[in-house]
N, C-alpha and C. Protein backbone atom coordinates (compact mmCIF):
# COMPACT_ATOMS: atom_id res chain seq x y z
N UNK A 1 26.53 -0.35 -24.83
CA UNK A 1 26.09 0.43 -23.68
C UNK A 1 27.31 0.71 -22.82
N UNK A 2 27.43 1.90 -22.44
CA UNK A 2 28.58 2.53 -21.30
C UNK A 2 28.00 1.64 -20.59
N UNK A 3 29.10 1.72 -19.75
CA UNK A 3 29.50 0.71 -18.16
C UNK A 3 28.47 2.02 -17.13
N UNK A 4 28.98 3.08 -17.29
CA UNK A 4 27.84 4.08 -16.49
C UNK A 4 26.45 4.07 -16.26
N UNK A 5 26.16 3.69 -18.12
CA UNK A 5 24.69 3.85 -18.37
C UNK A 5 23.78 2.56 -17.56
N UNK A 6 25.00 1.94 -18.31
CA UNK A 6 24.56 -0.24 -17.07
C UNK A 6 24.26 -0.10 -16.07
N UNK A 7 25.27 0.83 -15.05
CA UNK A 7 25.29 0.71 -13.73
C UNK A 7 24.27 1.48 -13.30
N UNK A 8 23.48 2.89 -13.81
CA UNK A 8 22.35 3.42 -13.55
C UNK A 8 21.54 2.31 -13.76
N UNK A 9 21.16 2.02 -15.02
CA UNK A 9 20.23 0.81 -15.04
C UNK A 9 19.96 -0.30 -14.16
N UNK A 10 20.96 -0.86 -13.89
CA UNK A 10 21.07 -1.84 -12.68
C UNK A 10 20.61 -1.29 -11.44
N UNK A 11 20.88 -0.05 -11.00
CA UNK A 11 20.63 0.70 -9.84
C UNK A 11 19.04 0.58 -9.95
N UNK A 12 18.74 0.88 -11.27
CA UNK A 12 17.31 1.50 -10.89
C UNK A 12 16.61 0.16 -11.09
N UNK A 13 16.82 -1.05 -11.93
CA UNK A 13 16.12 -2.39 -11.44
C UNK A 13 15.94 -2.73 -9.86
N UNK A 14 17.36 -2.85 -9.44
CA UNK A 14 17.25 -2.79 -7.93
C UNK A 14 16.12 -2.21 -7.13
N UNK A 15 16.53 -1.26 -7.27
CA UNK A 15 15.74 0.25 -6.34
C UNK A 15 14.20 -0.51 -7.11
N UNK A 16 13.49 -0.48 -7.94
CA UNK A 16 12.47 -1.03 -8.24
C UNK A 16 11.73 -2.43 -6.98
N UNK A 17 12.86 -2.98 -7.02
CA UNK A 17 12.50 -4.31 -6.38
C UNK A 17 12.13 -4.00 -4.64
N UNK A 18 12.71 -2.81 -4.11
CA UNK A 18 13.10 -3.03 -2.54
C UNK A 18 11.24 -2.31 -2.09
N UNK A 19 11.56 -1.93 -0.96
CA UNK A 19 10.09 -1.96 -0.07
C UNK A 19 10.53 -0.66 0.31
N UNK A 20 9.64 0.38 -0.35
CA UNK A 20 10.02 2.08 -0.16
C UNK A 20 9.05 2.60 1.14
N UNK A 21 8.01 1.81 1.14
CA UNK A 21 6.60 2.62 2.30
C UNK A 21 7.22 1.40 3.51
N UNK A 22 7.18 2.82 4.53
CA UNK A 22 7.29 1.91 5.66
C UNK A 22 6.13 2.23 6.80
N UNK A 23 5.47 1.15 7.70
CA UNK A 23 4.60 1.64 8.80
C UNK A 23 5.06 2.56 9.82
N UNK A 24 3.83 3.06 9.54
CA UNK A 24 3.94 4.79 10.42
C UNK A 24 3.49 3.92 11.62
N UNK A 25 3.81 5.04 13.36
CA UNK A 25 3.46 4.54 14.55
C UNK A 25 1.94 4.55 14.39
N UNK A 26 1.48 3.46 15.21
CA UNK A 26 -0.24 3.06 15.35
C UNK A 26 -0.29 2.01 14.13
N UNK A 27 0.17 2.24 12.58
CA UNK A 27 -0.25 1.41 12.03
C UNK A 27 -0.47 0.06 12.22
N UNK A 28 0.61 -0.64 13.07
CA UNK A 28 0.87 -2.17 12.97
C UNK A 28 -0.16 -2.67 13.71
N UNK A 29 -1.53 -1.54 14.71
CA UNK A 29 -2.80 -2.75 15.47
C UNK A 29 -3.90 -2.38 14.25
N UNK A 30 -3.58 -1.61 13.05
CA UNK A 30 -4.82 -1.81 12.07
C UNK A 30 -4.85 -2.99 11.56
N UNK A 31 -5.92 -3.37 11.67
CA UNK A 31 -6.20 -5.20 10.59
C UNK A 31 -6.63 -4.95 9.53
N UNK A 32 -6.56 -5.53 8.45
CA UNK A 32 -6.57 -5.39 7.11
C UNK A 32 -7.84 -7.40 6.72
N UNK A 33 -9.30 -6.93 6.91
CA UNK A 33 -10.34 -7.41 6.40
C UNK A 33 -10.66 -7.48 4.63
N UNK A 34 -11.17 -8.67 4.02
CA UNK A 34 -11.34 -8.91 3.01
C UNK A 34 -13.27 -8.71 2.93
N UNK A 35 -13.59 -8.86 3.85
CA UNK A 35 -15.44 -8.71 3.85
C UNK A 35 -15.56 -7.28 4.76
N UNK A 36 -17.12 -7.33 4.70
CA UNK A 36 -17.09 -5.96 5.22
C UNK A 36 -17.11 -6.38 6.92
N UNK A 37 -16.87 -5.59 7.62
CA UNK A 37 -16.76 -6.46 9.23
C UNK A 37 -17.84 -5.91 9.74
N UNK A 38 -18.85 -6.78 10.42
CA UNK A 38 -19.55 -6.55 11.55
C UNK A 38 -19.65 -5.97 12.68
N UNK A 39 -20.44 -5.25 12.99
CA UNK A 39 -20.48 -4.14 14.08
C UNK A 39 -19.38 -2.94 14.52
N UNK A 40 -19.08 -2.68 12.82
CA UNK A 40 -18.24 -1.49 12.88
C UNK A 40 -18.79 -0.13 12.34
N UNK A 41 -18.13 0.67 12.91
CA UNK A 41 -18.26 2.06 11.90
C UNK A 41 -17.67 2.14 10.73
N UNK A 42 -18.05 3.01 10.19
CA UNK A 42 -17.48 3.35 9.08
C UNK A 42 -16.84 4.66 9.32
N UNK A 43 -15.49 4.44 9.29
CA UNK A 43 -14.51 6.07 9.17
C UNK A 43 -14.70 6.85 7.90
N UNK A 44 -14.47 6.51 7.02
CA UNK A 44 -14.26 7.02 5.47
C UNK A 44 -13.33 5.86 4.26
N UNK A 45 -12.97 6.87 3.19
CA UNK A 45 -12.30 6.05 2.80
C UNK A 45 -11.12 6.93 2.15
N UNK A 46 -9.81 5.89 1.89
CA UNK A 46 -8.54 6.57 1.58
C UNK A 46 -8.13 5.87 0.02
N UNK A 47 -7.44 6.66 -0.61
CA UNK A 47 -6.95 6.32 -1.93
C UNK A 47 -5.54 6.02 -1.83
N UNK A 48 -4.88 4.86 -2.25
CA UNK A 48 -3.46 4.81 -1.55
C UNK A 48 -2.52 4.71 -3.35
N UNK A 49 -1.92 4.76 -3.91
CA UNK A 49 -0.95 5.13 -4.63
C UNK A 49 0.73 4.79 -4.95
N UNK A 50 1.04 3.66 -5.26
CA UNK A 50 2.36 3.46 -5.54
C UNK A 50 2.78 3.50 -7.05
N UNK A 51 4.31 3.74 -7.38
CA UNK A 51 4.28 3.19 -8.25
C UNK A 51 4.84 1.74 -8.65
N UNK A 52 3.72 1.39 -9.92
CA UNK A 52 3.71 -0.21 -10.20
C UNK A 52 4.78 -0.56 -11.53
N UNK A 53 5.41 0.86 -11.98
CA UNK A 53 6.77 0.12 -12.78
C UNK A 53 7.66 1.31 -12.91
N UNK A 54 8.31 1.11 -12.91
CA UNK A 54 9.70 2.07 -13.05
C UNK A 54 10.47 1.87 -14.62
N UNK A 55 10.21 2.82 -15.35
CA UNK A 55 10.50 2.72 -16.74
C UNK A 55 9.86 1.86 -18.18
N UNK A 56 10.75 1.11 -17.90
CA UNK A 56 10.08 -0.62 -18.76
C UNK A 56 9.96 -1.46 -17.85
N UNK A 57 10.45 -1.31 -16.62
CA UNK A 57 10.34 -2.77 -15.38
C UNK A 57 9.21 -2.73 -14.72
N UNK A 58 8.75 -3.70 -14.73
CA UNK A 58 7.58 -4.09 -13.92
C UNK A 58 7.62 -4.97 -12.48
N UNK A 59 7.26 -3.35 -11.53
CA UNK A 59 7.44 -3.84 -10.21
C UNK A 59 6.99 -5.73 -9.94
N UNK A 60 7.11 -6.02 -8.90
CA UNK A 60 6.91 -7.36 -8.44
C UNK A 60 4.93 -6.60 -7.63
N UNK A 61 4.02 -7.84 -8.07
CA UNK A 61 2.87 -7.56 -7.91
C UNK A 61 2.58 -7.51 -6.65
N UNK A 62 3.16 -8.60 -5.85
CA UNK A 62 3.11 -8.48 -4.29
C UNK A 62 3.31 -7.89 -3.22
N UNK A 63 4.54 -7.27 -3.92
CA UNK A 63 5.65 -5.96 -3.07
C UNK A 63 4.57 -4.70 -3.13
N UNK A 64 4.21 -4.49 -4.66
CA UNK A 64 2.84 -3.35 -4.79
C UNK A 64 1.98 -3.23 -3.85
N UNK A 65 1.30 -4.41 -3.91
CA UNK A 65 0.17 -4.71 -2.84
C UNK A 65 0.34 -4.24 -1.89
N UNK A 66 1.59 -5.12 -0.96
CA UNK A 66 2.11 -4.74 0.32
C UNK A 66 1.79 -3.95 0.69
N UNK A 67 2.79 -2.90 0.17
CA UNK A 67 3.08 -1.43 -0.01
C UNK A 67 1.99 -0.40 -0.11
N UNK A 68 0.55 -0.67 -1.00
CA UNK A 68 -1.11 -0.37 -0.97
C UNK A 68 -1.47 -0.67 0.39
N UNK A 69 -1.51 -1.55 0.82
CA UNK A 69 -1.97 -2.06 2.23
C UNK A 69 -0.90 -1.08 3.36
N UNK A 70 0.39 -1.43 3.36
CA UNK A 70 0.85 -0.65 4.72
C UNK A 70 0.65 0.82 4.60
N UNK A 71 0.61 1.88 3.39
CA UNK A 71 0.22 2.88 2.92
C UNK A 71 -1.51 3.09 3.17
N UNK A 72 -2.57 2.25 3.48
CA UNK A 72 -3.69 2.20 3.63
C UNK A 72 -3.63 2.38 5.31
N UNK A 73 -2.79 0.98 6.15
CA UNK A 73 -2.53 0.63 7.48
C UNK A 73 -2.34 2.34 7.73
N UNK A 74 -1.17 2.73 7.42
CA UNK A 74 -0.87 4.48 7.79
C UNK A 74 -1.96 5.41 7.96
N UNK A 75 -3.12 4.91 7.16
CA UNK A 75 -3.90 6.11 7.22
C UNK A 75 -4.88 6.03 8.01
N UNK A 76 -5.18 4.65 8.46
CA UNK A 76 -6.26 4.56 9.32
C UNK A 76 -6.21 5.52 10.35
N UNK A 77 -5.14 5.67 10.88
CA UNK A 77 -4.94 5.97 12.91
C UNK A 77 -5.64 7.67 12.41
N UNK A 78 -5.20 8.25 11.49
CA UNK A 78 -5.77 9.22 11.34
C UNK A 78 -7.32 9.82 10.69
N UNK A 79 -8.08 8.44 10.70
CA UNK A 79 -9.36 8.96 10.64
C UNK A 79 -10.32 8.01 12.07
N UNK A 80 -9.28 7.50 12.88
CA UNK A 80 -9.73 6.84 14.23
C UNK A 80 -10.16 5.43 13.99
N UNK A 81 -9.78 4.91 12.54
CA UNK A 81 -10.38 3.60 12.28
C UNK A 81 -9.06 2.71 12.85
N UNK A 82 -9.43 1.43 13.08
CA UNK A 82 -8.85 -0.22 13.85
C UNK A 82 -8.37 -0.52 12.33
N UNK A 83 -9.42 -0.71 11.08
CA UNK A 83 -9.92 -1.67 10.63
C UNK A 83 -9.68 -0.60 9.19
N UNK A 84 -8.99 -1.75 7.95
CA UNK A 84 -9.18 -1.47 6.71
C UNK A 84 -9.70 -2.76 5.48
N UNK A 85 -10.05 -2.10 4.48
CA UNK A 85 -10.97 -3.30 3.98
C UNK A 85 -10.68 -2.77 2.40
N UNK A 86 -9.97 -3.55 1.70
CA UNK A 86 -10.09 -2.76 0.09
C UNK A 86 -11.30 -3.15 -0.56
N UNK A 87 -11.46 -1.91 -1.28
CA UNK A 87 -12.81 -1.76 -2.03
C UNK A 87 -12.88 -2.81 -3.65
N UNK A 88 -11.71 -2.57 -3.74
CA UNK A 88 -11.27 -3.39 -5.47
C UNK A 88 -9.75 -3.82 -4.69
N UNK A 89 -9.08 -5.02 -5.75
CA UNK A 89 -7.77 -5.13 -6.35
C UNK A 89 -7.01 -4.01 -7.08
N UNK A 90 -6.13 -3.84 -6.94
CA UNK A 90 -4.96 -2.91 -7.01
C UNK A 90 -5.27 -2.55 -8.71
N UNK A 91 -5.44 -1.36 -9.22
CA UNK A 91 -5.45 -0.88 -10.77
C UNK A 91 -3.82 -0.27 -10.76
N UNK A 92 -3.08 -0.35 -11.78
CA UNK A 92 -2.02 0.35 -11.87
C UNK A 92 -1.63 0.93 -11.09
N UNK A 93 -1.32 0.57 -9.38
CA UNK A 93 -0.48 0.39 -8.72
C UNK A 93 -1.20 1.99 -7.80
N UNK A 94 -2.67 1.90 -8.11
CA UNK A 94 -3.84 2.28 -7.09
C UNK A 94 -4.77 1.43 -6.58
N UNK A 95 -5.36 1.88 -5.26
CA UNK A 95 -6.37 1.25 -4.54
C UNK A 95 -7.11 1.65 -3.62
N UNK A 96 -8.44 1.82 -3.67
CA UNK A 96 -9.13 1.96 -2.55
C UNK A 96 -9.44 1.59 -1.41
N UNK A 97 -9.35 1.66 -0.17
CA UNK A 97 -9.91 0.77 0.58
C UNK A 97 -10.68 1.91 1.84
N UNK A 98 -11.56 1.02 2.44
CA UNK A 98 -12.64 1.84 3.26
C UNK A 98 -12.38 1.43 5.21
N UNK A 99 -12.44 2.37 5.73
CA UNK A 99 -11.57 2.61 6.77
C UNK A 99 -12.77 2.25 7.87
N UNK A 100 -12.86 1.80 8.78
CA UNK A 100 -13.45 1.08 10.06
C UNK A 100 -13.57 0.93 11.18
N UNK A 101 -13.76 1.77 12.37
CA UNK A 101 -13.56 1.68 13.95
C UNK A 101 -14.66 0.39 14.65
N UNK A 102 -13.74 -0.37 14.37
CA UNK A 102 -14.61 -2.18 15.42
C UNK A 102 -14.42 -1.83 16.47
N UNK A 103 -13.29 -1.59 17.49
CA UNK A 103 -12.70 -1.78 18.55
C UNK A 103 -13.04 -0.88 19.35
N UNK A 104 -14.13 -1.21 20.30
CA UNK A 104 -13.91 0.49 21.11
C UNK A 104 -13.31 0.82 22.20
C-alpha cells in the first residue's frame, strides 16, 4: 500500500471516530425520556439519520446514538416540543423518536 493511500485511510478511520452533529441553539433545555411522559402533548414525530459506518469501519455505537439523540434534541425547538422520547433503538444508524411539549 502507498504511504498516500495509508494516509487517506487513516484520515478517514479518524474522521469516522469524531462527533460531526453538533447542538443547534434551544436544543440543550430538550430532555430526552425513555417512557412516554405524563401530562404532555404530543408535537409529532422526527426521523433522525447518521451514518453508522464509513466504508468497512464500523462507527463506535455510542457516538451513533449520541449523535441520533442531539440530531433529534435539534429538532424539537422546531415543532415547540421540551421533550423527546425514541420510538425504537437505533436501526443502521436510523431512529425515530416522538416529540413532546410538558413544559408550559
Amino acid at each position: 500500500m502507498s504511504v498516500r493511500r495509508f494516509a487517506i485511510a487513516a484520515a478517514c478511520l479518524l474522521a469516522a471516530g469524531c462527533t460531526w452533529v453538533h447542538m443547534a441553539p434551544g436544543a440543550s433545555k430538550v430532555r430526552v425520556v425513555d417512557g412516554t411522559p405524563a401530562g404532555c402533548e404530543k408535537r409529532g414525530e422526527v426521523e433522525v439519520s447518521v451514518k453508522d459506518s464509513v466504508a468497512f469501519y464500523e462507527r463506535n455505537r455510542l457516538k451513533v446514538r449520541d449523535e441520533l439523540e442531539t440530531l433529534a434534541r435539534n429538532e424539537a425547538p422546531g415543532l415547540g416540543a421540551d421533550t423527546v422520547q425514541p420510538v425504537a433503538p437505533p436501526v443502521s444508524g436510523e431512529q425515530r423518536y416522538i416529540a413532546w411539549r410538558c413544559r408550559k
